[in-house]
C-alpha atoms as a PDB file:
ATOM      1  CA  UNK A   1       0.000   0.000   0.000  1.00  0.00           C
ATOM      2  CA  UNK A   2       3.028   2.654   0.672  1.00  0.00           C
ATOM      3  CA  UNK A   3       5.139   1.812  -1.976  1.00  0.00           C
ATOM      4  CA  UNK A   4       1.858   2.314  -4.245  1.00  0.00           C
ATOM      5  CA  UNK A   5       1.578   5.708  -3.023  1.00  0.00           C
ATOM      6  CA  UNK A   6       4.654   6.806  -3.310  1.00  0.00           C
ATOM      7  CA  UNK A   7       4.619   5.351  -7.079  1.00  0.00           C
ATOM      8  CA  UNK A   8       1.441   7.657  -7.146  1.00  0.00           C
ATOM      9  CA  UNK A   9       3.311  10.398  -5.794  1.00  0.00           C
ATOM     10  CA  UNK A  10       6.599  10.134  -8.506  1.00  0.00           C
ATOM     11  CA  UNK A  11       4.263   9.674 -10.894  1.00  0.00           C
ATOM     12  CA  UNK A  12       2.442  13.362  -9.814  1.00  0.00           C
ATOM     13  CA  UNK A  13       5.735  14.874  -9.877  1.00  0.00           C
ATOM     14  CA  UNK A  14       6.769  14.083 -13.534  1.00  0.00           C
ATOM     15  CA  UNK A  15       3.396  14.571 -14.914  1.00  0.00           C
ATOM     16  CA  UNK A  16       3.668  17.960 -13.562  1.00  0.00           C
ATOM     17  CA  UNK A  17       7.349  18.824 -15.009  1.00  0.00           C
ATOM     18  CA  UNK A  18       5.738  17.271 -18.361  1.00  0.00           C
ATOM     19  CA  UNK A  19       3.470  19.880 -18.738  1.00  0.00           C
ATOM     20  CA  UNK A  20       5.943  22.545 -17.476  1.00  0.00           C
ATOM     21  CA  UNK A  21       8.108  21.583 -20.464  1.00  0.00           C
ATOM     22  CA  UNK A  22       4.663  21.791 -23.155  1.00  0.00           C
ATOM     23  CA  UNK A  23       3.788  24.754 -21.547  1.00  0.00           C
ATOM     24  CA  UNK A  24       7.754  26.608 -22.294  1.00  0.00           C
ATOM     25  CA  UNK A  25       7.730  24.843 -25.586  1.00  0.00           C
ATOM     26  CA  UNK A  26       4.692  26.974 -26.383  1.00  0.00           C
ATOM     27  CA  UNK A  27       6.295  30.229 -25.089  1.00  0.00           C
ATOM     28  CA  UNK A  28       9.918  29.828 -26.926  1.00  0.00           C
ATOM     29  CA  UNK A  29       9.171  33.321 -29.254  1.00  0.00           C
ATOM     30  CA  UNK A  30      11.545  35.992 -30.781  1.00  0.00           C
ATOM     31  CA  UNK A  31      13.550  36.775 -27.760  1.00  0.00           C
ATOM     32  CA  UNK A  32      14.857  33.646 -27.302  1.00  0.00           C
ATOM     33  CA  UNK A  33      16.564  33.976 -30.901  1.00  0.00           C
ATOM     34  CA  UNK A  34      18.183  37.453 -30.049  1.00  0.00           C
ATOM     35  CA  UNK A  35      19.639  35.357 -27.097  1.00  0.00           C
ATOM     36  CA  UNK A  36      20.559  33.413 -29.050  1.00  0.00           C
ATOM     37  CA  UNK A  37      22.485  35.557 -31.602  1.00  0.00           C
ATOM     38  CA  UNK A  38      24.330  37.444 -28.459  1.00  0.00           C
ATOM     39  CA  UNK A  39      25.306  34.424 -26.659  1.00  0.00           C
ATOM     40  CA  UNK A  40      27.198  33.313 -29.661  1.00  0.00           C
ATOM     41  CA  UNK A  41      28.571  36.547 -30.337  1.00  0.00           C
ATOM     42  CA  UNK A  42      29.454  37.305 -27.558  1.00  0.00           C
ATOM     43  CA  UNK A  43      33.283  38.332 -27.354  1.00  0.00           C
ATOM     44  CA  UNK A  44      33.995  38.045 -23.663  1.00  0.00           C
ATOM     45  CA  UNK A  45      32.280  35.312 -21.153  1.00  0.00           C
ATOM     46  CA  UNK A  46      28.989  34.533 -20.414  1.00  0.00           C
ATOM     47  CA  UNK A  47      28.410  35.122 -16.580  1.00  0.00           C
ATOM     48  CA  UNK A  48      25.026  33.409 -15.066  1.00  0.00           C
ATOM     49  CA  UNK A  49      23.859  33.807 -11.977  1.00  0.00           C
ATOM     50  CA  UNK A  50      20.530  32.896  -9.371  1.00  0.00           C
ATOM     51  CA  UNK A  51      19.513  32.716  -6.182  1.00  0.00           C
ATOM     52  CA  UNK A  52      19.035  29.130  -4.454  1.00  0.00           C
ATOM     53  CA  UNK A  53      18.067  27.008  -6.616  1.00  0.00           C
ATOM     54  CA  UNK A  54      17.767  28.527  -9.219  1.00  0.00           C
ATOM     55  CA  UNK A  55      21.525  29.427  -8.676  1.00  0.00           C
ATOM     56  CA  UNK A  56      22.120  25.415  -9.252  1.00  0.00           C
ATOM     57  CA  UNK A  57      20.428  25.352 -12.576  1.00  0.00           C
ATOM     58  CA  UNK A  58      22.664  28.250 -13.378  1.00  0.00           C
ATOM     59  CA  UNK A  59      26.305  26.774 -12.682  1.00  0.00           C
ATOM     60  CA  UNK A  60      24.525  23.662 -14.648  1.00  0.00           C
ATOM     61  CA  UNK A  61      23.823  26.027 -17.142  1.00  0.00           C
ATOM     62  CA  UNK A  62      26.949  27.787 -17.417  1.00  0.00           C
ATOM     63  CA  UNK A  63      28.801  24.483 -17.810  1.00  0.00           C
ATOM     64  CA  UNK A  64      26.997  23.055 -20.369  1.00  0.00           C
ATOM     65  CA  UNK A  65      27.319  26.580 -22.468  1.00  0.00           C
ATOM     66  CA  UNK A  66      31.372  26.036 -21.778  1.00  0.00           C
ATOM     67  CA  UNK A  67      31.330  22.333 -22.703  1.00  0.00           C
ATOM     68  CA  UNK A  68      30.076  23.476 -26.392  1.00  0.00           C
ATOM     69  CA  UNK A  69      32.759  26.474 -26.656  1.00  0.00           C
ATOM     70  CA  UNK A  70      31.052  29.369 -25.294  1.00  0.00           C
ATOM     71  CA  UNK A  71      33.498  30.540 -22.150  1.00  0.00           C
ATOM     72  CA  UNK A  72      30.823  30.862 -19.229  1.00  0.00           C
ATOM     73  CA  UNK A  73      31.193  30.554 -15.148  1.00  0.00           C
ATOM     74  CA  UNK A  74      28.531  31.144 -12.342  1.00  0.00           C
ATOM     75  CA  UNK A  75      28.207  33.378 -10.100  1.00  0.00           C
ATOM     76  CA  UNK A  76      27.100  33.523  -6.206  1.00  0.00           C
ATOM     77  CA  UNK A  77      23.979  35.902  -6.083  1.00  0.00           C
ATOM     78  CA  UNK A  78      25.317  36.771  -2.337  1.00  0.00           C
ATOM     79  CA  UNK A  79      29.027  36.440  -2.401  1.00  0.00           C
ATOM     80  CA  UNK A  80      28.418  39.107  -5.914  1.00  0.00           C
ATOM     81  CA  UNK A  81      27.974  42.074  -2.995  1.00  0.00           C
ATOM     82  CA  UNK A  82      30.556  41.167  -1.752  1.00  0.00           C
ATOM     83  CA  UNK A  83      33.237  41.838  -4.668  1.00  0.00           C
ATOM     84  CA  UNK A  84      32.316  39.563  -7.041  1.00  0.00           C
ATOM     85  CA  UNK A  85      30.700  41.625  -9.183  1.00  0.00           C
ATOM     86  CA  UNK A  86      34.107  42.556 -10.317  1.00  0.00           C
ATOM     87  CA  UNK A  87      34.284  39.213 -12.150  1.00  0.00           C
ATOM     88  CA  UNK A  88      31.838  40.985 -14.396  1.00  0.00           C
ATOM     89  CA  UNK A  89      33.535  42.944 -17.518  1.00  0.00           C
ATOM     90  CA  UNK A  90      31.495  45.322 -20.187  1.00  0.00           C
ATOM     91  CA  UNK A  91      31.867  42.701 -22.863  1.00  0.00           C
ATOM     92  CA  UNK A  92      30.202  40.058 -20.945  1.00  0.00           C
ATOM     93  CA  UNK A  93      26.469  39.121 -21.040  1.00  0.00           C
ATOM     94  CA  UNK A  94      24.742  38.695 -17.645  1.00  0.00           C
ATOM     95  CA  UNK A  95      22.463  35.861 -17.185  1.00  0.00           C
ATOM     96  CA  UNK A  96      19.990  36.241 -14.288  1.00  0.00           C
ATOM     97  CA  UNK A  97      17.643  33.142 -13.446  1.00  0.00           C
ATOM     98  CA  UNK A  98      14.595  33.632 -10.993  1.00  0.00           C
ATOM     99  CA  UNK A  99      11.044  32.485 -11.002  1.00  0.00           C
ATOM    100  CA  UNK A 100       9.912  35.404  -8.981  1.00  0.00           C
ATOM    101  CA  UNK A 101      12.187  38.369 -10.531  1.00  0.00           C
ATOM    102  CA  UNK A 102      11.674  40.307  -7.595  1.00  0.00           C
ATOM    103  CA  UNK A 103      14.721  38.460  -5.241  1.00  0.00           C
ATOM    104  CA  UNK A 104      16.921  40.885  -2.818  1.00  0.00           C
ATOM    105  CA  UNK A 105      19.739  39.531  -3.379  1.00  0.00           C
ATOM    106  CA  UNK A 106      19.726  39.771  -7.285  1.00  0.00           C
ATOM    107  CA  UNK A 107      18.821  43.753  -7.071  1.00  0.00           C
ATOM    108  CA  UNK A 108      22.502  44.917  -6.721  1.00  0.00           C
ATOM    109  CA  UNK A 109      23.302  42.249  -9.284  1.00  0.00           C
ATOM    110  CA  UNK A 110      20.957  43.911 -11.928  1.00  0.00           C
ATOM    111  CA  UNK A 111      21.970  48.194 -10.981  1.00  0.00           C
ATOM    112  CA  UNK A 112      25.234  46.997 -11.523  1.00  0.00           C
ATOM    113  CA  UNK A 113      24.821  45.263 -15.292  1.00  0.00           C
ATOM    114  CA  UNK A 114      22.243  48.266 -16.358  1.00  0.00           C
ATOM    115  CA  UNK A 115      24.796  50.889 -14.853  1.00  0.00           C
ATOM    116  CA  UNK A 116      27.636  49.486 -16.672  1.00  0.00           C
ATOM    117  CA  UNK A 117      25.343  48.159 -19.994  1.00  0.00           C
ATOM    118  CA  UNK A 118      26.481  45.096 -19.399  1.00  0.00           C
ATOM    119  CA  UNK A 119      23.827  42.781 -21.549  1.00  0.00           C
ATOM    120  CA  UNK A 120      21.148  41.340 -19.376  1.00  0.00           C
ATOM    121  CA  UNK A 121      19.350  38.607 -20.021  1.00  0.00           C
ATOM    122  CA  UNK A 122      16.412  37.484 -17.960  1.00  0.00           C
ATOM    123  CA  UNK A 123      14.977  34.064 -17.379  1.00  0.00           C
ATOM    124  CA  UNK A 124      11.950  35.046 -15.059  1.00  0.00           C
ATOM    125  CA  UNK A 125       8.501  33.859 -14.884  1.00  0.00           C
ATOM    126  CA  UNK A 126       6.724  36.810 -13.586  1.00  0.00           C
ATOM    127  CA  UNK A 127       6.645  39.926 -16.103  1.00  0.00           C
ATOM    128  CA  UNK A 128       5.928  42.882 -13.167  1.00  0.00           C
ATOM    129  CA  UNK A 129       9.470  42.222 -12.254  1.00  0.00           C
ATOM    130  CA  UNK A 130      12.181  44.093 -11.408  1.00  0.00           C
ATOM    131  CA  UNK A 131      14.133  41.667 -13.590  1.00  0.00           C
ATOM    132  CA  UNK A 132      11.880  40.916 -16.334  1.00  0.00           C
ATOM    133  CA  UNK A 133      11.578  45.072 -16.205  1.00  0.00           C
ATOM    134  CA  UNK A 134      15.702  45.381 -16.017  1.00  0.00           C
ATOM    135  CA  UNK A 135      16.411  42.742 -19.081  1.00  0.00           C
ATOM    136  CA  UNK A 136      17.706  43.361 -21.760  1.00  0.00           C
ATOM    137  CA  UNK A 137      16.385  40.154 -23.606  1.00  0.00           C
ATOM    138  CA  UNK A 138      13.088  39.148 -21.410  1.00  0.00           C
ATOM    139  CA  UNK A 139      13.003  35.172 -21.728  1.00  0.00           C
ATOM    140  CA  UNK A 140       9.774  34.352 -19.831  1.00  0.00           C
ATOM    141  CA  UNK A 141       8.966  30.907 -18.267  1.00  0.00           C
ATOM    142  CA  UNK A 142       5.243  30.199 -17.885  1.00  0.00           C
ATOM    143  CA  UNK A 143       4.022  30.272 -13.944  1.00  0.00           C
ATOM    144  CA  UNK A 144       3.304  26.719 -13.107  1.00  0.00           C
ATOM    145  CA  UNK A 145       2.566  25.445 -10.149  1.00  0.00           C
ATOM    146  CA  UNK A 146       4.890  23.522  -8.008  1.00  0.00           C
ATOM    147  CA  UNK A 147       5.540  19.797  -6.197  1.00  0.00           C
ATOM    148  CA  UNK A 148       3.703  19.798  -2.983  1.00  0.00           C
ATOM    149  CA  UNK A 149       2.596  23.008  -4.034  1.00  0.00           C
ATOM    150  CA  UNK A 150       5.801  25.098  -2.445  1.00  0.00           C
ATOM    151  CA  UNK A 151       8.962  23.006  -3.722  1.00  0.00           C
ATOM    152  CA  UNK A 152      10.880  24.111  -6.365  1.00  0.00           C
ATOM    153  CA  UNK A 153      10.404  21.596  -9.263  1.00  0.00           C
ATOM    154  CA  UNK A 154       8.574  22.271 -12.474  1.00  0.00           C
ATOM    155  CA  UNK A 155      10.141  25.798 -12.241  1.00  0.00           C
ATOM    156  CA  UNK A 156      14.155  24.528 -12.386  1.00  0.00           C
ATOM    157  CA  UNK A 157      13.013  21.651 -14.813  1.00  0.00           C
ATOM    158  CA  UNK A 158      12.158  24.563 -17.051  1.00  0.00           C
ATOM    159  CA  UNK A 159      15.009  26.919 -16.346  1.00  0.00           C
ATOM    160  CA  UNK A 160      16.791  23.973 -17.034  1.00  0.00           C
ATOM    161  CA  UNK A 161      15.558  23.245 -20.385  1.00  0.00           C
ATOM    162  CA  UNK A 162      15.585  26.478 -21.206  1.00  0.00           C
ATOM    163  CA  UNK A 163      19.363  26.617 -20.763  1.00  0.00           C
ATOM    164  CA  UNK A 164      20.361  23.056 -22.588  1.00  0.00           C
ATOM    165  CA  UNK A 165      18.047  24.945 -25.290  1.00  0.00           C
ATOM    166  CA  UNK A 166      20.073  28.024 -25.506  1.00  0.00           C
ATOM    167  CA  UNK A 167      23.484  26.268 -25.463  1.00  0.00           C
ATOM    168  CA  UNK A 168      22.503  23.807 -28.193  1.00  0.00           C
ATOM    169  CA  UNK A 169      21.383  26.843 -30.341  1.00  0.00           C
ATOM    170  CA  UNK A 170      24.522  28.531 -30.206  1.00  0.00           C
ATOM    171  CA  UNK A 171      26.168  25.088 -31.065  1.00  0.00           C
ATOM    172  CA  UNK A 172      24.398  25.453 -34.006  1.00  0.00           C
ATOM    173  CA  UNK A 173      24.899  29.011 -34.626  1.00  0.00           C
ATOM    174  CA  UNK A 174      28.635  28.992 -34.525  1.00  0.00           C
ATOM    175  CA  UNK A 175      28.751  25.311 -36.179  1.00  0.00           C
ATOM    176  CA  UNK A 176      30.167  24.307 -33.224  1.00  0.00           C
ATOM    177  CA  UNK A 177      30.838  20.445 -34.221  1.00  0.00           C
ATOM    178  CA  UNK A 178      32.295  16.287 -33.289  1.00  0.00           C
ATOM    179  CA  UNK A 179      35.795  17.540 -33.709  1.00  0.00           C
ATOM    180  CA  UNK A 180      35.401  21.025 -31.779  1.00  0.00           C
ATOM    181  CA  UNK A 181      33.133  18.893 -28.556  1.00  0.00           C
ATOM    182  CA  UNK A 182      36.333  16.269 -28.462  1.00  0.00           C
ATOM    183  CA  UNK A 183      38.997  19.066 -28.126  1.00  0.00           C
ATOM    184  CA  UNK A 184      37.087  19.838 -24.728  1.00  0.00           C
ATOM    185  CA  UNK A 185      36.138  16.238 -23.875  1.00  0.00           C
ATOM    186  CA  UNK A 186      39.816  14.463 -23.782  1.00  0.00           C
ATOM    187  CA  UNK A 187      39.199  12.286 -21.349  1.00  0.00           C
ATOM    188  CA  UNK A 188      36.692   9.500 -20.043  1.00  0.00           C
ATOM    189  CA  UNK A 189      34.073   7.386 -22.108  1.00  0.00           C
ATOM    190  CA  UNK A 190      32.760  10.596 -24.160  1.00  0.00           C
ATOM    191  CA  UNK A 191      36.396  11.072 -25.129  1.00  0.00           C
ATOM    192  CA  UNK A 192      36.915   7.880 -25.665  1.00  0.00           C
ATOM    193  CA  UNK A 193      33.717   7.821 -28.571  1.00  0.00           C
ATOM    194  CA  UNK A 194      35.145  11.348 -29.986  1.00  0.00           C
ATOM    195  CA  UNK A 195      38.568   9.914 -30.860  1.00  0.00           C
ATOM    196  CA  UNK A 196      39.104  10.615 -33.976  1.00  0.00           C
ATOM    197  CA  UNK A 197      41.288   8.386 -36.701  1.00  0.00           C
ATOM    198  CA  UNK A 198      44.438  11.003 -36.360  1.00  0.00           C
ATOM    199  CA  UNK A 199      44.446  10.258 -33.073  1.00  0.00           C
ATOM    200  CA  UNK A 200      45.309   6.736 -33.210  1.00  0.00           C
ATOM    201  CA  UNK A 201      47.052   6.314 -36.389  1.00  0.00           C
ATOM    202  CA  UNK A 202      50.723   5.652 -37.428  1.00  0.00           C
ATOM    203  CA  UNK A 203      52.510   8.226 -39.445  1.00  0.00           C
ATOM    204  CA  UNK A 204      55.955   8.798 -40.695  1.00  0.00           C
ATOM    205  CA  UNK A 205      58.131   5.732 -40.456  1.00  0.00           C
ATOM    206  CA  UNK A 206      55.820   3.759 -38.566  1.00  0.00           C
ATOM    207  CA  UNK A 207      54.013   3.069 -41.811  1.00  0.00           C
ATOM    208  CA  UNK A 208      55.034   0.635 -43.939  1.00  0.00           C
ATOM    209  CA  UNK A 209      55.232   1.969 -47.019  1.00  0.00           C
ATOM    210  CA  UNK A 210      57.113   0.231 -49.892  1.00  0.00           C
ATOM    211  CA  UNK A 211      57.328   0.844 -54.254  1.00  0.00           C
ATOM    212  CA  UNK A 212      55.012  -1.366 -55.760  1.00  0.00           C
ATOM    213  CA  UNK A 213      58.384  -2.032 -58.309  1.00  0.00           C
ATOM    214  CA  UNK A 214      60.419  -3.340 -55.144  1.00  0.00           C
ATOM    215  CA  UNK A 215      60.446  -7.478 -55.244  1.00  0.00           C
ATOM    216  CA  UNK A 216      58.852  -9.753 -52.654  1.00  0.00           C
ATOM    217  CA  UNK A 217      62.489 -10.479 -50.937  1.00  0.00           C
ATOM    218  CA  UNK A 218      62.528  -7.322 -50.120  1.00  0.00           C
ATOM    219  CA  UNK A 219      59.253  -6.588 -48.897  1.00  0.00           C
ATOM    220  CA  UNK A 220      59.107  -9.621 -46.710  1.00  0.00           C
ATOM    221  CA  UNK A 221      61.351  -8.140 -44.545  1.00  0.00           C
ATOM    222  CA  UNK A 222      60.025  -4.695 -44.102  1.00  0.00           C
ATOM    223  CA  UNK A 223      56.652  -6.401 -43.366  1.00  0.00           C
ATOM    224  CA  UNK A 224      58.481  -8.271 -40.942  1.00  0.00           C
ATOM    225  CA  UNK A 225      60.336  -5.569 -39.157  1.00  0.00           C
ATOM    226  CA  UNK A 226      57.206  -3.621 -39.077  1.00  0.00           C
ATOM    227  CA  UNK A 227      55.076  -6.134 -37.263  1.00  0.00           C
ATOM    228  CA  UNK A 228      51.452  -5.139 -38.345  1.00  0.00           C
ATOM    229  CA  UNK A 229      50.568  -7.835 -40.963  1.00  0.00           C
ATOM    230  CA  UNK A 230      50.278  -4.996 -43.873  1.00  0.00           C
ATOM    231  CA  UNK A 231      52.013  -3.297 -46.761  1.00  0.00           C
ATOM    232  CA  UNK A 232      51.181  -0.228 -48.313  1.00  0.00           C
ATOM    233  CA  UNK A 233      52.226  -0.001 -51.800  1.00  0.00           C
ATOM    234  CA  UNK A 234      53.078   3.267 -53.501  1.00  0.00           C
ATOM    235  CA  UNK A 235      54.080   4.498 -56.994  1.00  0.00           C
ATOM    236  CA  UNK A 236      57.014   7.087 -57.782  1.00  0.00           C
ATOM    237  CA  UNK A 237      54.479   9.604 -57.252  1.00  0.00           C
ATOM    238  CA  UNK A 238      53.776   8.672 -53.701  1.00  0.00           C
ATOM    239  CA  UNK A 239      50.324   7.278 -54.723  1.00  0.00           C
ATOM    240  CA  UNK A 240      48.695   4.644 -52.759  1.00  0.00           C
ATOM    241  CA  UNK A 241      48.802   1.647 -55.634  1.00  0.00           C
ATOM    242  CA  UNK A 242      47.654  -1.283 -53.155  1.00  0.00           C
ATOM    243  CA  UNK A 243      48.125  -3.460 -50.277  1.00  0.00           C
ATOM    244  CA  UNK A 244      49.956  -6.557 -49.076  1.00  0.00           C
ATOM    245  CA  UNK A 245      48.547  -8.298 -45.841  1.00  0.00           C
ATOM    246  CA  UNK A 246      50.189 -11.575 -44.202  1.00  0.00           C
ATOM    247  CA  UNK A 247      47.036 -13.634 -45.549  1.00  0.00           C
ATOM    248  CA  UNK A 248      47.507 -12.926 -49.241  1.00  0.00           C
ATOM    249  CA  UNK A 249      50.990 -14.264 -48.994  1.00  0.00           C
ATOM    250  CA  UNK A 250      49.777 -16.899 -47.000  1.00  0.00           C
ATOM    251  CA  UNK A 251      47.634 -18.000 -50.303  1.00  0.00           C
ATOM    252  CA  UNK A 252      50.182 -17.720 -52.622  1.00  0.00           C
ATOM    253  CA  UNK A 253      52.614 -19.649 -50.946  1.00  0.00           C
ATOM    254  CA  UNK A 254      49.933 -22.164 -50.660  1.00  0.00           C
ATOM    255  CA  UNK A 255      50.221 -22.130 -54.243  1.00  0.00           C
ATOM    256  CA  UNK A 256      53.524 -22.905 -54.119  1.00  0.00           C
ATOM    257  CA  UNK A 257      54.913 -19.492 -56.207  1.00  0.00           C
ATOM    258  CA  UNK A 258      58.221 -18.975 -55.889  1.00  0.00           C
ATOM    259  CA  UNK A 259      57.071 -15.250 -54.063  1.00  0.00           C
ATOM    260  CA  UNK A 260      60.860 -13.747 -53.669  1.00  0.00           C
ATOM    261  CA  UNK A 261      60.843 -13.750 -57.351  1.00  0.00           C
ATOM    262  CA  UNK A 262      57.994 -11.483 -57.705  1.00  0.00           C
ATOM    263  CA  UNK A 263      57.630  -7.718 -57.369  1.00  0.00           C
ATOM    264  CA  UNK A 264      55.188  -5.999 -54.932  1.00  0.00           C
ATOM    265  CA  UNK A 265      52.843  -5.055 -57.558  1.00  0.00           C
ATOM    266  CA  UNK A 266      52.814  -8.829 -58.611  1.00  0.00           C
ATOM    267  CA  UNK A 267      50.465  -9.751 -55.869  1.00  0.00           C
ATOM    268  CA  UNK A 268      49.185  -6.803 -53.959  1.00  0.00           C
ATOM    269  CA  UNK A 269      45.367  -5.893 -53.848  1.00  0.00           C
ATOM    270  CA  UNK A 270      44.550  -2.976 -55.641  1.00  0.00           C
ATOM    271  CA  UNK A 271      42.121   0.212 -54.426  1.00  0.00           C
ATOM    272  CA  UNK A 272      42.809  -0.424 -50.689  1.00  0.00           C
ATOM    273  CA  UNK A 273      40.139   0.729 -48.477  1.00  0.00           C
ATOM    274  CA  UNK A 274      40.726   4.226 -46.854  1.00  0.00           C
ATOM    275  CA  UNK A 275      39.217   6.357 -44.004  1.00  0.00           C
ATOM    276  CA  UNK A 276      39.906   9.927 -43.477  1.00  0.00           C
ATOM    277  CA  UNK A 277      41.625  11.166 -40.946  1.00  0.00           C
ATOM    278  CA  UNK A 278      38.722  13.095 -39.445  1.00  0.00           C
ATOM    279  CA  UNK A 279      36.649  10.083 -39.001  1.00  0.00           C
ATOM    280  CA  UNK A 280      35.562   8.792 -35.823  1.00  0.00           C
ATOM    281  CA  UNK A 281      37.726   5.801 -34.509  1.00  0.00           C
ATOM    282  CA  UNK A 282      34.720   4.206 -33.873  1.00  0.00           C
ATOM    283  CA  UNK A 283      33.596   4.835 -38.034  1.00  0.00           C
ATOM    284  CA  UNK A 284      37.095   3.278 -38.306  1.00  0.00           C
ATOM    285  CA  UNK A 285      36.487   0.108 -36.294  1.00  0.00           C
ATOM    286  CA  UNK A 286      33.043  -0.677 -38.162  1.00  0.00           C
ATOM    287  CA  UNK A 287      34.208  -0.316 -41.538  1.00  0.00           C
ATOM    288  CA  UNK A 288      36.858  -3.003 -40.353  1.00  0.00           C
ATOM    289  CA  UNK A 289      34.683  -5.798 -38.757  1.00  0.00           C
ATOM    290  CA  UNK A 290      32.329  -5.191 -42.023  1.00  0.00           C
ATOM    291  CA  UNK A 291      35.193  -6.103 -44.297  1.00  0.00           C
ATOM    292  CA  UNK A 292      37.229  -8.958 -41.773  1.00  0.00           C
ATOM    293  CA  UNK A 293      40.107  -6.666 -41.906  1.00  0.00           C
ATOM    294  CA  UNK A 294      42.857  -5.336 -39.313  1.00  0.00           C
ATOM    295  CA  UNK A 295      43.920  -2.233 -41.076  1.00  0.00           C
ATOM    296  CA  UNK A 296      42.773   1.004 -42.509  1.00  0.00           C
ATOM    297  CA  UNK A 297      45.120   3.215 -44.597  1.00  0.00           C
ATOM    298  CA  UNK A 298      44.577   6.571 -43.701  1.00  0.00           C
ATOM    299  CA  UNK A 299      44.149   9.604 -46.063  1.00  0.00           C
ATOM    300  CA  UNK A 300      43.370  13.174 -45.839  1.00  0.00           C
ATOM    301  CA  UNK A 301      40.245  14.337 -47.674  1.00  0.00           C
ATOM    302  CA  UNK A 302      42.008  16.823 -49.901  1.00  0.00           C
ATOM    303  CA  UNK A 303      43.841  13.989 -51.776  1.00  0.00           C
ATOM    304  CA  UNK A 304      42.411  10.525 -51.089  1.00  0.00           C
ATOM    305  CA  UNK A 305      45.069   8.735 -53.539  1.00  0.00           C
ATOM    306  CA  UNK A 306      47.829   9.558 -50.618  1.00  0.00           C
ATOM    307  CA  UNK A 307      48.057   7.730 -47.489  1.00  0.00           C
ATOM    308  CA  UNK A 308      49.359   9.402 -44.424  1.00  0.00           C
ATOM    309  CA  UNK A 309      49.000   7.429 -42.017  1.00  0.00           C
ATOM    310  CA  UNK A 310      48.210   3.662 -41.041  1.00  0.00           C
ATOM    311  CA  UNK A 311      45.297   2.436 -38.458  1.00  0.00           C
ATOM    312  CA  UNK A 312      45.303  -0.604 -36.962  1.00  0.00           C
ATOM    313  CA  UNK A 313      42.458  -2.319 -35.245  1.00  0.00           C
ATOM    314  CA  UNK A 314      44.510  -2.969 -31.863  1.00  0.00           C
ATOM    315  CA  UNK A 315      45.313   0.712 -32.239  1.00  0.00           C
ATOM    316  CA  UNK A 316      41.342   1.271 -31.754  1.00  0.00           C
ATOM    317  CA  UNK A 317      40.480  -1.408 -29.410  1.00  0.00           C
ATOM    318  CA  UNK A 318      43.277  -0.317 -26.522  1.00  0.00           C
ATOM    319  CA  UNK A 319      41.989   2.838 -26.227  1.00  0.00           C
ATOM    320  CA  UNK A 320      38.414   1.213 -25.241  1.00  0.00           C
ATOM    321  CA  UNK A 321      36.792   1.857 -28.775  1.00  0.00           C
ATOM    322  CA  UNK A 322      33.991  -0.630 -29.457  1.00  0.00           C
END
């Protein structure tokens, strides 16, 4: 019987953040564009700030903004009386989150960004407001009533929303894309997925490149010293001509060729599959279980006839690709 009401009750509680999301879906108008547009031009940082909880929602805020290359931080609402307004520069834009508007603590906050015209933008819910009145750029959450009537729910889901909105849209405004999101995700699992081919390929010497003129004898040896069961064959122009792997000399010694007597272009496989350099080690690892192979040359998009680099499928799979 309890744990069915409290079902009852979690139930209650997400119905009613539900509808505060349908309800700020419906309100999303013009202003939240011109945030938009500032927020991504914006030259300095982005500074956010609230007052309880809503001062959560706005370090949340703030560091999804940064994750996606707009420089942003948060702000106390009291400690920002108490000098820390002077994190605040005249090429910043303000960000002030409150469901009432009409906080103490956020008055000093606001005099100081409209006495310095420091863009101000509001996330409020009530429009006769000192902040909604103070914005620059009004974004207006729909009232909406509360869990248990008095705790702070359906208002931060909103404000929250709202935010993950307006740092996806300048994502998109300043084509903010895979390759930018990995330089600032290096590390863990998400890194891990944004690796890109460049990052785990061999270049230089580590690449076994031999002439497609040079004979077998030869060639046996490099692919020997180099230890990674592949040969990429070039012509005099540098131009990737084929490939040698350890199984197609397996086959034609099972046909009993005399193989030192041949050249490299004697036996390699033409057309070797590529991937570019910019492609996700993950792309990488796909393209290889769908062909049952261990290697990828690597090229770079402006001239796909040139390897620069070789990728192995260890390469991918130690650095927790799958």
């Amino acid at each position: 019987m309890i744990k069915r009401k409290f079902i009852s009750v979690a139930k209650d509680v997400i119905d009613l953040e539900i509808k505060a999301l349908k309800n700020l879906r419906k309100s999303i108008n013009k202003s939240f564009n011109d945030a938009v547009v500032q927020i991504s031009k914006c030259q300095s940082k982005v500074v956010l700030c609230g007052v309880g909880k809503s001062g959560l929602i706005a370090s949340k805020i703030a560091a999804t903004l940064a994750s996606v290359g707009t420089p942003s931080f948060s702000i106390s609402a009291n400690e920002a009386s108490h000098g820390d307004l002077g994190m605040l520069s005249k090429k910043d834009i303000l960000i002030l989150i409150s469901n009432s508007g009409t906080t103490k603590e956020l008055q000093n906050i606001i005099q100081y960004a409209n006495r310095n015209k420091i863009l101000l933008i509001g996330i409020v819910s009530i429009k006769n407001s000192i902040l909604y009145k103070a914005s620059d750029i009004k974004l207006l959450i729909p009232q909406m009533r509360e869990a248990a009537g008095i705790v702070p729910t359906a208002s931060t889901a909103a404000q929250l929303a709202l935010g993950d909105a307006l740092a996806i849209s300048s994502m998109k405004y300043k084509k903010f894309g895979k390759l930018d999101f990995k330089k600032l995700h290096p590390e863990g699992s998400l890194g891990a997925k944004l690796k890109t081919v460049e990052d785990l390929m061999l270049t230089g010497k580590n690449v076994p490149f031999v002439n497609e003129k040079l004979n077998m004898k030869k060639a046996l040896s490099i692919l020997s010293k180099k230890k990674l069961g592949i040969l990429i064959a070039r012509n005099n122009k540098n131009k990737t001509t084929g490939v040698i792997t350890d199984g197609q000399i397996r086959r034609v010694n099972e046909k009993k060729v005399e193989i030192k007597s041949l050249k490299v272009k004697d036996i390699m496989t033409k057309n070797p599959i590529g991937v570019s350099k910019d492609a996700l080690a993950a792309k990488a690892l796909s393209i290889m279980n769908l062909r049952k192979i261990t290697s990828l040359c690597v090229f770079n998009d402006k001239n796909k006839h040139k390897t620069i680099g070789i990728v192995h499928i260890h390469h991918i799979l130690q650095s927790n690709i799958s």
